[in-house]
C-alpha atoms as a PDB file:
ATOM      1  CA  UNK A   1      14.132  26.520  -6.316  1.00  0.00           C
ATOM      2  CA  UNK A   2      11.591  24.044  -4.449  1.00  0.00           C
ATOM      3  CA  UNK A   3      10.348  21.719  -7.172  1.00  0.00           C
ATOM      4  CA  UNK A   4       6.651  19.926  -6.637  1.00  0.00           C
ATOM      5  CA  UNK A   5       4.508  17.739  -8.294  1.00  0.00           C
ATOM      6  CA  UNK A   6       0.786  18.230  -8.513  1.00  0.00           C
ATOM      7  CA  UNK A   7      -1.678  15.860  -9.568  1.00  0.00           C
ATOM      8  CA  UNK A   8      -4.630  17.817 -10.735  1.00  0.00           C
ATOM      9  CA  UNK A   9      -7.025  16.952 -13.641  1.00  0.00           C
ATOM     10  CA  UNK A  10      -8.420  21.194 -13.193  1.00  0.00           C
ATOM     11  CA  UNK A  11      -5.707  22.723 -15.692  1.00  0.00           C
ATOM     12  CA  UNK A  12      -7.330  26.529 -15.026  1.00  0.00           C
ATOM     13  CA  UNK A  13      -6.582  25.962 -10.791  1.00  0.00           C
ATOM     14  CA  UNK A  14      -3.300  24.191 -11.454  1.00  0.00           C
ATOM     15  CA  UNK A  15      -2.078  26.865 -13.802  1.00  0.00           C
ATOM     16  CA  UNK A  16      -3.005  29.787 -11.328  1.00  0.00           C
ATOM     17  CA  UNK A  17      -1.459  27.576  -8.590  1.00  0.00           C
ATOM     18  CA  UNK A  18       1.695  27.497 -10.670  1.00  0.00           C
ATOM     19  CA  UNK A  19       1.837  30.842 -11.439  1.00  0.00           C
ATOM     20  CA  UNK A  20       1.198  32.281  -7.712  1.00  0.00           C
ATOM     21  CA  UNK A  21       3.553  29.639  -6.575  1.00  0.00           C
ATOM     22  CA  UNK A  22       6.746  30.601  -9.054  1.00  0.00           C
ATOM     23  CA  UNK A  23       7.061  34.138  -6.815  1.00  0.00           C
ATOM     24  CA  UNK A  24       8.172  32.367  -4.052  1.00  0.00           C
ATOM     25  CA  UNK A  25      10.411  30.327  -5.613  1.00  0.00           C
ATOM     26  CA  UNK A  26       8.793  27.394  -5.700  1.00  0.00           C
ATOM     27  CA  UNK A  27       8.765  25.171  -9.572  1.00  0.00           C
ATOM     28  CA  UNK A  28       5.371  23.346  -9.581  1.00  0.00           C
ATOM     29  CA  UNK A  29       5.164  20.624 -12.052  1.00  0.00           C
ATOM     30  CA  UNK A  30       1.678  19.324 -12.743  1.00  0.00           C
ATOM     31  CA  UNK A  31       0.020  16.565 -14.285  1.00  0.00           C
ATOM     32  CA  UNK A  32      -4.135  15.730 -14.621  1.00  0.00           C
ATOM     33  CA  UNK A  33      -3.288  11.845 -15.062  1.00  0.00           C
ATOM     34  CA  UNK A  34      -3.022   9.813 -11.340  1.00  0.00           C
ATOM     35  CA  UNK A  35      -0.416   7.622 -13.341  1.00  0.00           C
ATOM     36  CA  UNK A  36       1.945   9.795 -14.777  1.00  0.00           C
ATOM     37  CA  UNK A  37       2.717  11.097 -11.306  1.00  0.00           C
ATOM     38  CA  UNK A  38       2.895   8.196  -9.981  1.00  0.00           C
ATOM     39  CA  UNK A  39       5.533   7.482 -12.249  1.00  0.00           C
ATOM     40  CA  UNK A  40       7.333  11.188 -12.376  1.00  0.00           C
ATOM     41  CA  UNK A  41       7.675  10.670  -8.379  1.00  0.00           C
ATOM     42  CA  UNK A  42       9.622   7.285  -8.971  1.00  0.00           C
ATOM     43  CA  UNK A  43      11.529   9.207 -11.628  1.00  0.00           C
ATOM     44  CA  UNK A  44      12.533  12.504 -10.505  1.00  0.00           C
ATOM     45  CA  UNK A  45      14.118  12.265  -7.023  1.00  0.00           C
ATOM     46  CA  UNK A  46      13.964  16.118  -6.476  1.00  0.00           C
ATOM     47  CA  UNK A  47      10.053  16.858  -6.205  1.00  0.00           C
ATOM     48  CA  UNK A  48      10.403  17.918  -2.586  1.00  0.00           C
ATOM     49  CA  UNK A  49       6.550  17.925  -1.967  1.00  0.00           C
ATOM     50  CA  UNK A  50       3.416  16.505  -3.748  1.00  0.00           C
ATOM     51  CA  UNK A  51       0.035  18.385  -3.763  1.00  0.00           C
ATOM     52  CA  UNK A  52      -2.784  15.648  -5.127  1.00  0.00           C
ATOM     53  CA  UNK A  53      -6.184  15.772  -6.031  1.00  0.00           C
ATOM     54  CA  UNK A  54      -9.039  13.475  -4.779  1.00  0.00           C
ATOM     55  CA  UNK A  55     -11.950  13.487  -8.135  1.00  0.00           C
ATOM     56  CA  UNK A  56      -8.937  12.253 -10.707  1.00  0.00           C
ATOM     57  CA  UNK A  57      -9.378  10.374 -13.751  1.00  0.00           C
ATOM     58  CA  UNK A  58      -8.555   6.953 -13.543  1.00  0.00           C
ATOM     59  CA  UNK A  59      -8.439   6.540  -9.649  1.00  0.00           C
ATOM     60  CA  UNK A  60      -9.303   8.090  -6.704  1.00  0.00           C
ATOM     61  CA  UNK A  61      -6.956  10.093  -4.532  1.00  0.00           C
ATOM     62  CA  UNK A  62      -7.501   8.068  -1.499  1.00  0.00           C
ATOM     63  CA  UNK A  63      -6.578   4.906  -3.354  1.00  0.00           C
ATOM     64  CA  UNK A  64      -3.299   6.411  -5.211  1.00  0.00           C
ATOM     65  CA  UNK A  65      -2.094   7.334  -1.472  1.00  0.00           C
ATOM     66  CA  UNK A  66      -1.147   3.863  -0.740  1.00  0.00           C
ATOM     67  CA  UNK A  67       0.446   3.731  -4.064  1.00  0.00           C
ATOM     68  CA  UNK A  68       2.639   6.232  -3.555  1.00  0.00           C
ATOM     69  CA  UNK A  69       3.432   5.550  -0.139  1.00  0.00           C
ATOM     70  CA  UNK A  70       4.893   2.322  -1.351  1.00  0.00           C
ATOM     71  CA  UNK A  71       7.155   4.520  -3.310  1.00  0.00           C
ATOM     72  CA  UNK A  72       8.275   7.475  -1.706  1.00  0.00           C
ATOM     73  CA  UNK A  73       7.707   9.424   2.042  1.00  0.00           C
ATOM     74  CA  UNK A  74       7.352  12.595  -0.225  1.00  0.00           C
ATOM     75  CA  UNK A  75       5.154  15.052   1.947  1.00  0.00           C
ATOM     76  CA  UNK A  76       1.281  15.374   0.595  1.00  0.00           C
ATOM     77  CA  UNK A  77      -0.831  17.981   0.685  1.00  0.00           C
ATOM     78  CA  UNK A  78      -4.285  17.067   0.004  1.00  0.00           C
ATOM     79  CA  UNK A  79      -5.920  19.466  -2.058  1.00  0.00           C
ATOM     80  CA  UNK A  80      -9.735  18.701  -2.385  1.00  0.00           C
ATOM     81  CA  UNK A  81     -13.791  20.200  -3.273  1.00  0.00           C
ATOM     82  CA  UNK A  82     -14.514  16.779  -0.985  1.00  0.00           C
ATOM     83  CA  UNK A  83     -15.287  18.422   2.361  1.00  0.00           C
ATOM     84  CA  UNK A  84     -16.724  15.503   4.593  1.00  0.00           C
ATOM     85  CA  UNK A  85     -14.910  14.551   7.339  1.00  0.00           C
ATOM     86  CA  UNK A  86     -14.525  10.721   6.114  1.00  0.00           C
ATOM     87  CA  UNK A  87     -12.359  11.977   3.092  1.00  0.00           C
ATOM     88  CA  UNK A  88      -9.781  13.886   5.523  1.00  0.00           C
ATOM     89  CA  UNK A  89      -9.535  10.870   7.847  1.00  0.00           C
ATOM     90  CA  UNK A  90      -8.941   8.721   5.164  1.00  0.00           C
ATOM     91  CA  UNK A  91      -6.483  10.506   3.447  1.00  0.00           C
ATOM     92  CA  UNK A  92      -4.531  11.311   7.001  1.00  0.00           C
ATOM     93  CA  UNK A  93      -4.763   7.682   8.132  1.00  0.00           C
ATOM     94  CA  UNK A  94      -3.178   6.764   4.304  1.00  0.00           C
ATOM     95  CA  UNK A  95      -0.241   8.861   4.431  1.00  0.00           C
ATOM     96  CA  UNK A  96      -1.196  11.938   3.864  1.00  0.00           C
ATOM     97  CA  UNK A  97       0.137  15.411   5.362  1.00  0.00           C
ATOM     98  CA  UNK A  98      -2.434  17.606   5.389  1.00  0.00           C
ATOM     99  CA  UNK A  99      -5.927  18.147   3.586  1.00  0.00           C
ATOM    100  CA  UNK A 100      -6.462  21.858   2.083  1.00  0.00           C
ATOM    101  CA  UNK A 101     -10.420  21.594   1.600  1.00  0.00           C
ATOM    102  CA  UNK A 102     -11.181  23.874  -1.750  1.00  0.00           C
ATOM    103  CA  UNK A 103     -11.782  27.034  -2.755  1.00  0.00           C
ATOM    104  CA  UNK A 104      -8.430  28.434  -0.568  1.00  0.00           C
ATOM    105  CA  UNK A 105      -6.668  31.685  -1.203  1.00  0.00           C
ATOM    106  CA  UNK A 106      -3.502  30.241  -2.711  1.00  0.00           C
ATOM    107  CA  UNK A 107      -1.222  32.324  -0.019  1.00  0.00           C
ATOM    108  CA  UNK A 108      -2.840  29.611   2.582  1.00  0.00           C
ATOM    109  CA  UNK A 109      -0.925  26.726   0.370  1.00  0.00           C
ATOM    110  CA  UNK A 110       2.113  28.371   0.160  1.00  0.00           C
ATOM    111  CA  UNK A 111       2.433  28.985   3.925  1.00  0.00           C
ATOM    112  CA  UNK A 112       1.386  24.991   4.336  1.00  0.00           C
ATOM    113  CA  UNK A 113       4.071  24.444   1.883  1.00  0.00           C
ATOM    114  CA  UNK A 114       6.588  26.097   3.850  1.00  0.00           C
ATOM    115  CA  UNK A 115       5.648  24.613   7.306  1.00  0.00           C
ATOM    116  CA  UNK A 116       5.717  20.912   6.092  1.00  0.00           C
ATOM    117  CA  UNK A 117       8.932  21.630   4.305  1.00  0.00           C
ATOM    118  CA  UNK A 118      10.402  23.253   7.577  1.00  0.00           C
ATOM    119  CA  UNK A 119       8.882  20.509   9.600  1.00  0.00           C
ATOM    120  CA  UNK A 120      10.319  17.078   7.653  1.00  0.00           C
ATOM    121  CA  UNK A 121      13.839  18.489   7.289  1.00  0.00           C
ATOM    122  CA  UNK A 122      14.484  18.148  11.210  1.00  0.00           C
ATOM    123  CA  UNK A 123      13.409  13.822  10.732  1.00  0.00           C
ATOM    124  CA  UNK A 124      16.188  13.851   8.002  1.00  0.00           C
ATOM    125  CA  UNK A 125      19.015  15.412  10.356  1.00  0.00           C
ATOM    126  CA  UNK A 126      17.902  13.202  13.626  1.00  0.00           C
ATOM    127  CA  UNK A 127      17.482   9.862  11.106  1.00  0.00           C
ATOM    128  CA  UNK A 128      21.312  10.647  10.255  1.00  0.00           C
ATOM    129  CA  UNK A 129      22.300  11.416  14.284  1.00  0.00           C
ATOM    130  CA  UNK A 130      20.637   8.131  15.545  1.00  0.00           C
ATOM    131  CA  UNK A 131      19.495  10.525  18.338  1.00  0.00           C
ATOM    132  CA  UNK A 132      16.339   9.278  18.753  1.00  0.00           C
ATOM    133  CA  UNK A 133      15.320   7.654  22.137  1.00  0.00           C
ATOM    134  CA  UNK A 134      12.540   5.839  20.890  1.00  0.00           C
ATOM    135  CA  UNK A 135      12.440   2.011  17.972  1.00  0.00           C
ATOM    136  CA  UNK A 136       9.265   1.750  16.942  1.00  0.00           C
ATOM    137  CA  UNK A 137       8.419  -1.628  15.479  1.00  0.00           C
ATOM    138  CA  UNK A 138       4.745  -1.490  13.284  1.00  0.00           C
ATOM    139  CA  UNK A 139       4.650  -4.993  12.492  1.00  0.00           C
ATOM    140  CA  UNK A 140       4.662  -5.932  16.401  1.00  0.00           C
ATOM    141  CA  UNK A 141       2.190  -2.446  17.327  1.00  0.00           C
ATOM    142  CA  UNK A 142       5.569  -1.994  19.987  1.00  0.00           C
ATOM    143  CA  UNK A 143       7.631   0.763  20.347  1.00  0.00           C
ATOM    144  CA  UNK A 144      10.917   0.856  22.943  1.00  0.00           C
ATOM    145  CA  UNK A 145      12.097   4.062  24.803  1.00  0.00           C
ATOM    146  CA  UNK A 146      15.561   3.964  25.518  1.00  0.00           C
ATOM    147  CA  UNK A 147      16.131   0.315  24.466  1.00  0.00           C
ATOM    148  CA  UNK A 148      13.045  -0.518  27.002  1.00  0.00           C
ATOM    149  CA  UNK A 149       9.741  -1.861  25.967  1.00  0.00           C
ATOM    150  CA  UNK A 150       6.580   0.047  26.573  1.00  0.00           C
ATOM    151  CA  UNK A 151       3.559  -1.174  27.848  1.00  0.00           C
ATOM    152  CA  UNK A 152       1.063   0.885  26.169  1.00  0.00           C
ATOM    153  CA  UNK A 153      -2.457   0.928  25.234  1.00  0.00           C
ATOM    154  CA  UNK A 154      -3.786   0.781  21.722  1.00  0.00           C
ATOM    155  CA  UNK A 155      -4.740   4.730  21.891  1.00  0.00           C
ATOM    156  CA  UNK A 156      -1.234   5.581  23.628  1.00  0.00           C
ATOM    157  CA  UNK A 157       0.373   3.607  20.987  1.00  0.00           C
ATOM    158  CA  UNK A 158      -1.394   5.384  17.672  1.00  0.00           C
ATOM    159  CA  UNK A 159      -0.848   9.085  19.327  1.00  0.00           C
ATOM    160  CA  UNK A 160       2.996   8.219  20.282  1.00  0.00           C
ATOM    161  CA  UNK A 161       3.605   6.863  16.956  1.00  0.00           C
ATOM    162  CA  UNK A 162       2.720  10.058  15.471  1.00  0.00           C
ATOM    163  CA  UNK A 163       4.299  11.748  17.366  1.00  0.00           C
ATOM    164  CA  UNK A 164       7.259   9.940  16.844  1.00  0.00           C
ATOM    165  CA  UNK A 165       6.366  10.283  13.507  1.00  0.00           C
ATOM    166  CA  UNK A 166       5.985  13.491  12.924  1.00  0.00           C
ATOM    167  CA  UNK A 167       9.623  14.163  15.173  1.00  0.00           C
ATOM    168  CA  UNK A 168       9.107  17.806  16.217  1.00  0.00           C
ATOM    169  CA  UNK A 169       6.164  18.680  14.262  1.00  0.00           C
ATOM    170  CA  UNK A 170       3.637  20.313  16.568  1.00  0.00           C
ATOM    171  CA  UNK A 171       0.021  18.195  16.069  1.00  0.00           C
ATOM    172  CA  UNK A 172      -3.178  19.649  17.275  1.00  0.00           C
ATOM    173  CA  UNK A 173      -6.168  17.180  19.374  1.00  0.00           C
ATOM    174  CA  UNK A 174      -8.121  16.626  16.505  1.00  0.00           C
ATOM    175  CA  UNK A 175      -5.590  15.388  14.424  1.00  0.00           C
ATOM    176  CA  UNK A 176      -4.941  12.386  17.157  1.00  0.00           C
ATOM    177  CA  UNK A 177      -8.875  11.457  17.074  1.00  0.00           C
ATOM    178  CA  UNK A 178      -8.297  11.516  13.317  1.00  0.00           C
ATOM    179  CA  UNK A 179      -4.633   9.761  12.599  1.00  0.00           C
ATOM    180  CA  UNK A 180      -6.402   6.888  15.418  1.00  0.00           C
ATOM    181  CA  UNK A 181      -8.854   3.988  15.047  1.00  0.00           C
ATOM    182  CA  UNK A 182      -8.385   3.476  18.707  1.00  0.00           C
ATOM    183  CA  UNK A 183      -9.730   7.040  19.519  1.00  0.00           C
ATOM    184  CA  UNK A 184     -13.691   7.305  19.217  1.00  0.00           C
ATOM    185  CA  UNK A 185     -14.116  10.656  16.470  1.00  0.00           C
ATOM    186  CA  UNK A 186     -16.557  12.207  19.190  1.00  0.00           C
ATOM    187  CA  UNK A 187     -13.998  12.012  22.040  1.00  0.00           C
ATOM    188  CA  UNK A 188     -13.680  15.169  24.202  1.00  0.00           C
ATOM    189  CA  UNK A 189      -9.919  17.093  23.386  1.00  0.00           C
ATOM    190  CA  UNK A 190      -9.246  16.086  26.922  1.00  0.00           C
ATOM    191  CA  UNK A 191      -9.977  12.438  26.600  1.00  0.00           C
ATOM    192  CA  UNK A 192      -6.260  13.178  24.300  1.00  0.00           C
ATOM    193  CA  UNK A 193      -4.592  15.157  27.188  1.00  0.00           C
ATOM    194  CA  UNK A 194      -5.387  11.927  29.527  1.00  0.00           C
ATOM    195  CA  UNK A 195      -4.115   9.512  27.751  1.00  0.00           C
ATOM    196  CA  UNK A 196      -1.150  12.153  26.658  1.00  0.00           C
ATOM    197  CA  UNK A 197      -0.423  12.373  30.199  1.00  0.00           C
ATOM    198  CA  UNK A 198      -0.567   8.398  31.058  1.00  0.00           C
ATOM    199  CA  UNK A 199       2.379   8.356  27.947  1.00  0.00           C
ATOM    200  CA  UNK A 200       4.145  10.759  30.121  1.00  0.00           C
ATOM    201  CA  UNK A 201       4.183   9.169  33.219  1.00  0.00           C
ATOM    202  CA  UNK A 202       4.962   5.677  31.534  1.00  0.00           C
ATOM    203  CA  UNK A 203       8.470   7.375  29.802  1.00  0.00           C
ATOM    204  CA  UNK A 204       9.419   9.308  33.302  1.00  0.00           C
ATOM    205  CA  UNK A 205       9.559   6.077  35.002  1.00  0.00           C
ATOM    206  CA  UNK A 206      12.697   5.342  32.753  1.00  0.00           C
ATOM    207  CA  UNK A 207      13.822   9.307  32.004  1.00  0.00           C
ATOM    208  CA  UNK A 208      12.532  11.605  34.679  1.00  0.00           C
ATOM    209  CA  UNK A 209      15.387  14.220  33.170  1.00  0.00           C
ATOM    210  CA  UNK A 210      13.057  15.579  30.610  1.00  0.00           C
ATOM    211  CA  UNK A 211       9.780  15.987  29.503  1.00  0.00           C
ATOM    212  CA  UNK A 212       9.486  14.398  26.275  1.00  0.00           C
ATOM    213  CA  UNK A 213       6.376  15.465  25.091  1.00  0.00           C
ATOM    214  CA  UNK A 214       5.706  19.840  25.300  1.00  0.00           C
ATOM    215  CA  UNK A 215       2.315  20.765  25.549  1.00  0.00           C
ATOM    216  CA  UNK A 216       1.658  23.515  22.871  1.00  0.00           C
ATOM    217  CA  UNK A 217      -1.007  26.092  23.876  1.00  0.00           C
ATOM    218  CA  UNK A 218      -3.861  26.404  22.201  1.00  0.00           C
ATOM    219  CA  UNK A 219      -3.489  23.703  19.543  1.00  0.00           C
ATOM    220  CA  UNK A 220      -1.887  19.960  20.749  1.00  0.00           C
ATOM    221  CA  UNK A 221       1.805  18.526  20.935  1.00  0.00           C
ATOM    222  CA  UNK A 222       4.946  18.181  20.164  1.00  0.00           C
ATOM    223  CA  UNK A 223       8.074  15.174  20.391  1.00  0.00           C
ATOM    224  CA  UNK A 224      11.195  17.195  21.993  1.00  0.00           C
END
């Protein structure tokens, strides 16, 4: 049984969320107060996933994401009537996994459920492997590739970091213009494939034995 929390102050949704949820084995535990799940996440180590709310009681969404991500690297789902494009940035750029804009058929959260959930177990295995090529250091804005420093560019450096970040997990365009303050939002998809392609060249120079970032048709890229 899959066990997560969800913040949501709309007990009709959250119930019929909980109910549809139950037949595919997944235990959803919810809450309407920003607090309390603030403090079951620090409490119950075996919420595998969090689905929160924006419009809460008490405090916003977008300011309880930083909160938590003090905490815990729990996946989030945002689940949210707010449908302007600020709200989505925000809650990307503060942690947050993906945004679910409401009303959604509930079959469209499970499958984002199960793609997350399939997505951050592969970080877990390669954290315990030490198989990663790549140190990134946040307080410095430097990341190393095999031990060497790269010389990178403030765009190159947001859109390797996630991908780093996101270790396997394929990430379409947009989400790069999003996830980057670096990145202008009305940037052309192929202003990302140039500077995708300068990363490229810049890690070949020390590993030409691979190619380290795939291409994924159709939607963005992945870390291999």
């Amino acid at each position: 049984m899959i066990k997560v929390l969800m913040i949501e102050d709309d007990l009709e949704l959250a119930q019929i969320i909980t109910d549809y949820l139950s037949s595919f084995d997944i235990e959803v535990t919810n809450t309407d107060s920003p607090y309390n799940g603030l403090s079951m996440l620090s409490i119950n180590k075996e919420f595998k996933l969090l689905i929160l709310d924006l419009t809460l009681p008490e405090i916003d969404g977008l300011e309880l994401l930083p909160k938590i991500r003090e905490k815990s690297e729990i996946p989030i789902i945002i689940s949210s009537a707010r449908d302007d494009i600020l709200d989505k940035v925000m809650g990307l750029e503060r942690g947050a996994d993906d945004y679910l804009p409401k009303p959604y058929n509930p079959r469209e959260l499970q499958a984002r459920i199960k793609t997350i959930l399939k997505r951050v177990d592969l970080p877990e295995i390669k954290k315990e492997e030490n198989t990663s090529p790549f140190t990134v250091k946040e307080e410095d804005m430097q990341i190393s590739f095999k031990g060497i420093s790269l010389t990178l560019t403030l765009a190159e450096y947001d859109i390797l970091k996630l991908l780093i970040k996101r270790n396997g997990g394929v990430i379409a365009r947009e989400d790069f213009i999003y996830a980057s303050d670096s990145i202008e939002d009305d940037s052309s998809l192929k202003n990302i494939d140039v500077i995708v392609s300068r990363i490229r060249s810049k890690l070949s120079k020390i590993d030409s034995s691979k190619t380290y970032i795939k291409s994924v048709r159709g939607i963005g890229y992945q870390l291999v």
